[in-house]
C-alpha atoms as a PDB file:
ATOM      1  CA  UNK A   1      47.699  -6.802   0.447  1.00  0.00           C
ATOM      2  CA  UNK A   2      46.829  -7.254   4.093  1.00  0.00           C
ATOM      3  CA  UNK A   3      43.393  -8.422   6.161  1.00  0.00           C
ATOM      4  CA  UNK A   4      42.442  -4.798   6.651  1.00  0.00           C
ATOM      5  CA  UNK A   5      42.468  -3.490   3.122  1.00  0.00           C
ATOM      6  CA  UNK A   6      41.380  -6.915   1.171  1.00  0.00           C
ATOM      7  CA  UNK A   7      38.495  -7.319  -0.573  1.00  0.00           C
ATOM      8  CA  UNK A   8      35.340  -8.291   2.380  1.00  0.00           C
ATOM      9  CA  UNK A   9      33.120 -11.100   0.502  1.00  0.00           C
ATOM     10  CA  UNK A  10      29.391 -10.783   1.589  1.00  0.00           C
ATOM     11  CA  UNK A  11      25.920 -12.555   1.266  1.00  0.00           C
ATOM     12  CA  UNK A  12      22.914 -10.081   1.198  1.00  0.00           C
ATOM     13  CA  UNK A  13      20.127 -11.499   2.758  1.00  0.00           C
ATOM     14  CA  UNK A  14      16.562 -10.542   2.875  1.00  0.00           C
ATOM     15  CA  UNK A  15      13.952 -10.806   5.574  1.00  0.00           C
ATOM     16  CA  UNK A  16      11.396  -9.695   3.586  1.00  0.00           C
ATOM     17  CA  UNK A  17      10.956  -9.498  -0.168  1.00  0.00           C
ATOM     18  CA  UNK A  18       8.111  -5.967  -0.652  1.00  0.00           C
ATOM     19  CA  UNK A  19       8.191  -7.126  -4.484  1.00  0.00           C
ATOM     20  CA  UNK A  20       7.305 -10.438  -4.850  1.00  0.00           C
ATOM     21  CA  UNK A  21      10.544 -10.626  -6.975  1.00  0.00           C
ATOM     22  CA  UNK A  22      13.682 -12.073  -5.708  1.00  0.00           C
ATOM     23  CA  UNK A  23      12.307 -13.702  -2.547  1.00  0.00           C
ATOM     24  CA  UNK A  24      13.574 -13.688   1.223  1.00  0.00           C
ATOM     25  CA  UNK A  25      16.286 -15.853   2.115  1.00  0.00           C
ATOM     26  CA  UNK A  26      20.233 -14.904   0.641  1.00  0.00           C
ATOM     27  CA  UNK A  27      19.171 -12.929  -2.335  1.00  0.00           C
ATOM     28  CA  UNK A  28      22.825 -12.219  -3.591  1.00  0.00           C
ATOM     29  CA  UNK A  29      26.534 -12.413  -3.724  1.00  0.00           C
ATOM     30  CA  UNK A  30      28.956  -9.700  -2.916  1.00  0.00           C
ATOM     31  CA  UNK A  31      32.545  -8.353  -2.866  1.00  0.00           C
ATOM     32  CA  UNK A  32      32.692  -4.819  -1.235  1.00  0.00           C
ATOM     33  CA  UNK A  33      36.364  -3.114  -2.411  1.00  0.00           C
ATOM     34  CA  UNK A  34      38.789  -1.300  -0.240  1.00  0.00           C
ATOM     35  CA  UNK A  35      37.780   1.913  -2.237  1.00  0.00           C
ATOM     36  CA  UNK A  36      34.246   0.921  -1.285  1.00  0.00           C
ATOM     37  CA  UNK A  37      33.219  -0.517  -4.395  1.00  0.00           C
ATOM     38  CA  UNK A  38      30.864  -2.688  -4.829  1.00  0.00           C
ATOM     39  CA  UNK A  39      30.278  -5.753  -6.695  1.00  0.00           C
ATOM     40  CA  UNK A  40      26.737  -7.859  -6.295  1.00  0.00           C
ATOM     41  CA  UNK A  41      25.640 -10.798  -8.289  1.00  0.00           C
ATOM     42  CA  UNK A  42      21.897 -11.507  -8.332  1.00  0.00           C
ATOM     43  CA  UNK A  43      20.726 -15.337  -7.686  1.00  0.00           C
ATOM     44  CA  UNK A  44      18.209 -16.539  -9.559  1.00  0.00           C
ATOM     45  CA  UNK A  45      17.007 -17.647 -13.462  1.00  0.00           C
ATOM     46  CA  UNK A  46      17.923 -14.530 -14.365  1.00  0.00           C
ATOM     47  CA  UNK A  47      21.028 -13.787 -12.596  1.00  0.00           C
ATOM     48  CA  UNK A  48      23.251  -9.998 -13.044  1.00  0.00           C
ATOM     49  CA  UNK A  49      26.158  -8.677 -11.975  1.00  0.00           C
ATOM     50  CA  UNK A  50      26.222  -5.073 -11.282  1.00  0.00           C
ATOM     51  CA  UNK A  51      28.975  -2.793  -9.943  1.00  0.00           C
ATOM     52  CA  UNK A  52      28.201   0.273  -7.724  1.00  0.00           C
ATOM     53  CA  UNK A  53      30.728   3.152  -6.502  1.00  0.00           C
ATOM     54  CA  UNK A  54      29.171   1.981  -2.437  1.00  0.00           C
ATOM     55  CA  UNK A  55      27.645  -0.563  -1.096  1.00  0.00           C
ATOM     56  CA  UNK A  56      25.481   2.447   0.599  1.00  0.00           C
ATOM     57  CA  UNK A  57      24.033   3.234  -3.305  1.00  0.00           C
ATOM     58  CA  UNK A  58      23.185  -0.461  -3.601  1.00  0.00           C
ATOM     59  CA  UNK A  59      21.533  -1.021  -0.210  1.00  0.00           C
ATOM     60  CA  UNK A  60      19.447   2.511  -1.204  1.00  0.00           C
ATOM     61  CA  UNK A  61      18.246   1.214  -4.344  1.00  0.00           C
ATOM     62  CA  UNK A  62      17.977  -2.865  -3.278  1.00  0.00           C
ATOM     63  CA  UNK A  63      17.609  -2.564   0.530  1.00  0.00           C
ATOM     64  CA  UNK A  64      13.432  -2.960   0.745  1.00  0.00           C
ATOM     65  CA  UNK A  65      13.923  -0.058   3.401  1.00  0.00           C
ATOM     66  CA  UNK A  66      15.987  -2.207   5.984  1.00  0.00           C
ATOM     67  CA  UNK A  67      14.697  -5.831   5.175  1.00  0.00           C
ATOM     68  CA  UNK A  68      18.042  -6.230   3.230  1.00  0.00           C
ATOM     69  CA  UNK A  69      21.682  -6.488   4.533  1.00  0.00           C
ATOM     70  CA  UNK A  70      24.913  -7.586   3.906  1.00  0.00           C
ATOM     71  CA  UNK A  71      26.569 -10.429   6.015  1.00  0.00           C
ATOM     72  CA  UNK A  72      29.833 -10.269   5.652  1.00  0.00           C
ATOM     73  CA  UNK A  73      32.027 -13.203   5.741  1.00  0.00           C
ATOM     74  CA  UNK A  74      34.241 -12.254   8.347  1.00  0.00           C
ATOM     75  CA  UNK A  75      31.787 -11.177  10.767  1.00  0.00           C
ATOM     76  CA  UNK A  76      31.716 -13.629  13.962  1.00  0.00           C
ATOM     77  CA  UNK A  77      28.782 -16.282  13.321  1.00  0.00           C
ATOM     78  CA  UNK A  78      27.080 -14.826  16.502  1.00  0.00           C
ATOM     79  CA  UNK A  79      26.651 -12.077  14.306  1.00  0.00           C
ATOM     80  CA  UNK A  80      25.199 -13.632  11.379  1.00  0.00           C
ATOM     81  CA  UNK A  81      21.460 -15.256  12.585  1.00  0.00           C
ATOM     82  CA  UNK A  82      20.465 -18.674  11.416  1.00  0.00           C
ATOM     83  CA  UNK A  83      17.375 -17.543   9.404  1.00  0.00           C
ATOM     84  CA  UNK A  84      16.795 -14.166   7.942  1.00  0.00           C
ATOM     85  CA  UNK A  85      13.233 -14.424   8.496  1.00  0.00           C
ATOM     86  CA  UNK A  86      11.156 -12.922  11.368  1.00  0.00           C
ATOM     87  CA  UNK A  87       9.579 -15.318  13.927  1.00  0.00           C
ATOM     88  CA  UNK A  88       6.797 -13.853  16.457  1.00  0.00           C
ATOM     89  CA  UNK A  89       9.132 -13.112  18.886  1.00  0.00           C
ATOM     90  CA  UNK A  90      11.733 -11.122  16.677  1.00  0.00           C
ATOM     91  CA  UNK A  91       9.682  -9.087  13.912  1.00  0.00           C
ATOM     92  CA  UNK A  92       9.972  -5.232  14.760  1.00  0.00           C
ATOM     93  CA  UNK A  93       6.859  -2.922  14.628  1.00  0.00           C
ATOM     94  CA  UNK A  94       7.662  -1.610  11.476  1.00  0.00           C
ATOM     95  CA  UNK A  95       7.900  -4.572   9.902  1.00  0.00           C
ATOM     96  CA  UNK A  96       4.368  -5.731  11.162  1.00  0.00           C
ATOM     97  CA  UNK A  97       3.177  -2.509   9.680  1.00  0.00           C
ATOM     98  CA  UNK A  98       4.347  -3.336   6.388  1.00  0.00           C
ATOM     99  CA  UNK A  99       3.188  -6.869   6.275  1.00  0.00           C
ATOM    100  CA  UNK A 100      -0.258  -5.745   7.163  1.00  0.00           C
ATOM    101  CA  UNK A 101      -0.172  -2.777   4.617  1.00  0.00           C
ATOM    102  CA  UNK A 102       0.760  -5.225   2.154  1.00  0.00           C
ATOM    103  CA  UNK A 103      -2.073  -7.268   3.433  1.00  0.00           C
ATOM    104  CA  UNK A 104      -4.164  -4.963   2.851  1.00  0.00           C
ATOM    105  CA  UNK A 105      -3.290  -3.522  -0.290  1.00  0.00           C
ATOM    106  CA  UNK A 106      -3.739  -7.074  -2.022  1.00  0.00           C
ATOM    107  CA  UNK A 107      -6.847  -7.827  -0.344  1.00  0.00           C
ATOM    108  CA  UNK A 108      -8.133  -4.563  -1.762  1.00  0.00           C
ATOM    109  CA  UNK A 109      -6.414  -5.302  -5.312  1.00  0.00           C
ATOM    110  CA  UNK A 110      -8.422  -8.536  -5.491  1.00  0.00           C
ATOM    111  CA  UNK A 111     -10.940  -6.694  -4.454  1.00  0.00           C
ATOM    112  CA  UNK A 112     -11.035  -4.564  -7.721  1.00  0.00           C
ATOM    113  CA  UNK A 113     -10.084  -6.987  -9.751  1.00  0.00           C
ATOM    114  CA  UNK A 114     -12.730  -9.072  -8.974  1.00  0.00           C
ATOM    115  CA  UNK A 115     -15.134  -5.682  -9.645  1.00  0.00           C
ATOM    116  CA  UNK A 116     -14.072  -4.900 -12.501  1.00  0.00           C
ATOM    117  CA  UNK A 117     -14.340  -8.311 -14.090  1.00  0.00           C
ATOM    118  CA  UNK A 118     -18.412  -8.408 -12.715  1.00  0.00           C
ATOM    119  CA  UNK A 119     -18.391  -5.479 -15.073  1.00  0.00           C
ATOM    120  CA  UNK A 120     -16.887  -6.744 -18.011  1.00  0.00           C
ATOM    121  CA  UNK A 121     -19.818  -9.918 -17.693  1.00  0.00           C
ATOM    122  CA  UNK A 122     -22.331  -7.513 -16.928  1.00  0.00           C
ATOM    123  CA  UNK A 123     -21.300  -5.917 -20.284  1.00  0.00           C
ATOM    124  CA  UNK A 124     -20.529  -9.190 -22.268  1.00  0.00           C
ATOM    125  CA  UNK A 125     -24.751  -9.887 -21.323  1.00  0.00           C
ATOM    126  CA  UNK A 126     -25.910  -6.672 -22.231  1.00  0.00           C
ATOM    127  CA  UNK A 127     -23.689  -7.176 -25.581  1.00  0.00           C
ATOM    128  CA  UNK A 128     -25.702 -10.085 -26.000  1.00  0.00           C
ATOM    129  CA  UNK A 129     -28.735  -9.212 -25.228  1.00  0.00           C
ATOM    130  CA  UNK A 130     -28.651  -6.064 -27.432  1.00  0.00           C
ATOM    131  CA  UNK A 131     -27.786  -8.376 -30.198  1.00  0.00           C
ATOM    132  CA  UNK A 132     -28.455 -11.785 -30.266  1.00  0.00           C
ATOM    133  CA  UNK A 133     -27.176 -13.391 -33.060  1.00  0.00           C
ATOM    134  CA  UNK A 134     -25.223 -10.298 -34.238  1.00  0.00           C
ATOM    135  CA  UNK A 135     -21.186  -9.225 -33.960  1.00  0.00           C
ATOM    136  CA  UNK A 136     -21.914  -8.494 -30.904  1.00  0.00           C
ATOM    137  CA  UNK A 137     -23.372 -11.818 -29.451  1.00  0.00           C
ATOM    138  CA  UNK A 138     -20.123 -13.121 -30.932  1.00  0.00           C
ATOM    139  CA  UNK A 139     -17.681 -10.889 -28.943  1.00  0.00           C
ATOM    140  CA  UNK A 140     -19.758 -11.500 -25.688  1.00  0.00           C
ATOM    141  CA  UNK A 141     -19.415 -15.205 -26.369  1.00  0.00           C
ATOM    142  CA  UNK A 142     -15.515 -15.279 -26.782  1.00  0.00           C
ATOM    143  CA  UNK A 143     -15.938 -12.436 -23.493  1.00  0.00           C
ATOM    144  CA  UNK A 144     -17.048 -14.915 -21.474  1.00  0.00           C
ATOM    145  CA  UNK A 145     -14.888 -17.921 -22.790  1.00  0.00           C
ATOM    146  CA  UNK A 146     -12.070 -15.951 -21.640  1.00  0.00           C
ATOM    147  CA  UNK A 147     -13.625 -15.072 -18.307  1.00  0.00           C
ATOM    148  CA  UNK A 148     -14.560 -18.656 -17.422  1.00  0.00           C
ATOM    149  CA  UNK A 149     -11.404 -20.255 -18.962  1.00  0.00           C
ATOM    150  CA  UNK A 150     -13.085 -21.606 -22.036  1.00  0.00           C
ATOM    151  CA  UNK A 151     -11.838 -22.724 -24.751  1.00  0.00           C
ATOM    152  CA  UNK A 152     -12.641 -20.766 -27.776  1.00  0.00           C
ATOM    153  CA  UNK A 153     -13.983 -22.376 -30.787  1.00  0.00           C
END
């Protein structure tokens, strides 16, 4: 077998994680085949190995839309930067976008979450109003245990 058709070893690393799954950093292990098969092997507690007919399928599945990419371990180190994370002076437009769109999305998700739970109270006190020492002046009571972290009785 010579260099040009031996198997190329690779890290993927990601600059970004849109998931809140695998985290940024190196992500993954890799071994991309003459034929252009691919092998990766997840990091992590719950590390898999998964084999994909191109390292193009993988990247479209696992690629967070460009935040992802295989270094390959014969690639010059001038070609492989020191951290895989954006700085001020390096993160693209697009990737601003995102981060704020993400931002945004959570800060709108608390948002609702915190709405809806004011609801489930304000029903857990009309539950007990309706019924003070009833079924339902029970429920309210374990309603609000839960809600404030309570333990129940």
């Amino acid at each position: 077998m010579t260099a040009a058709n031996a198997p190329r070893p690779f890290i993927l690393r990601r600059s970004a994680d849109h998931t809140a799954v695998s985290g940024a950093d190196d992500v993954a292990e890799g071994v991309l085949f003459n034929d252009g098969t691919t092998v990766i092997r997840w990091r992590g507690s719950r590390a898999s190995t998964v084999v994909w007919a191109s390292l193009n399928d993988a990247l479209a599945v696992h690629g967070h839309d460009g935040a992802t990419r295989p270094v390959f371990a014969d690639e010059p180190p001038a070609a492989q930067p020191h951290s895989s994370r954006p700085t001020a002076s390096t993160i693209t437009d697009d990737q601003l976008d995102r981060l704020h769109k993400q931002r945004d999305f959570f800060a709108h998700a608390a948002e609702r979450a915190e709405a809806a739970l004011d609801r489930v109270r304000d029903l857990a006190h009309r539950m007990r109003a309706g019924s003070p020492c009833g079924a339902a002046a029970v429920y309210a009571e374990r309603i609000e245990q839960a809600l404030d972290g309570r333990e129940q009785q």
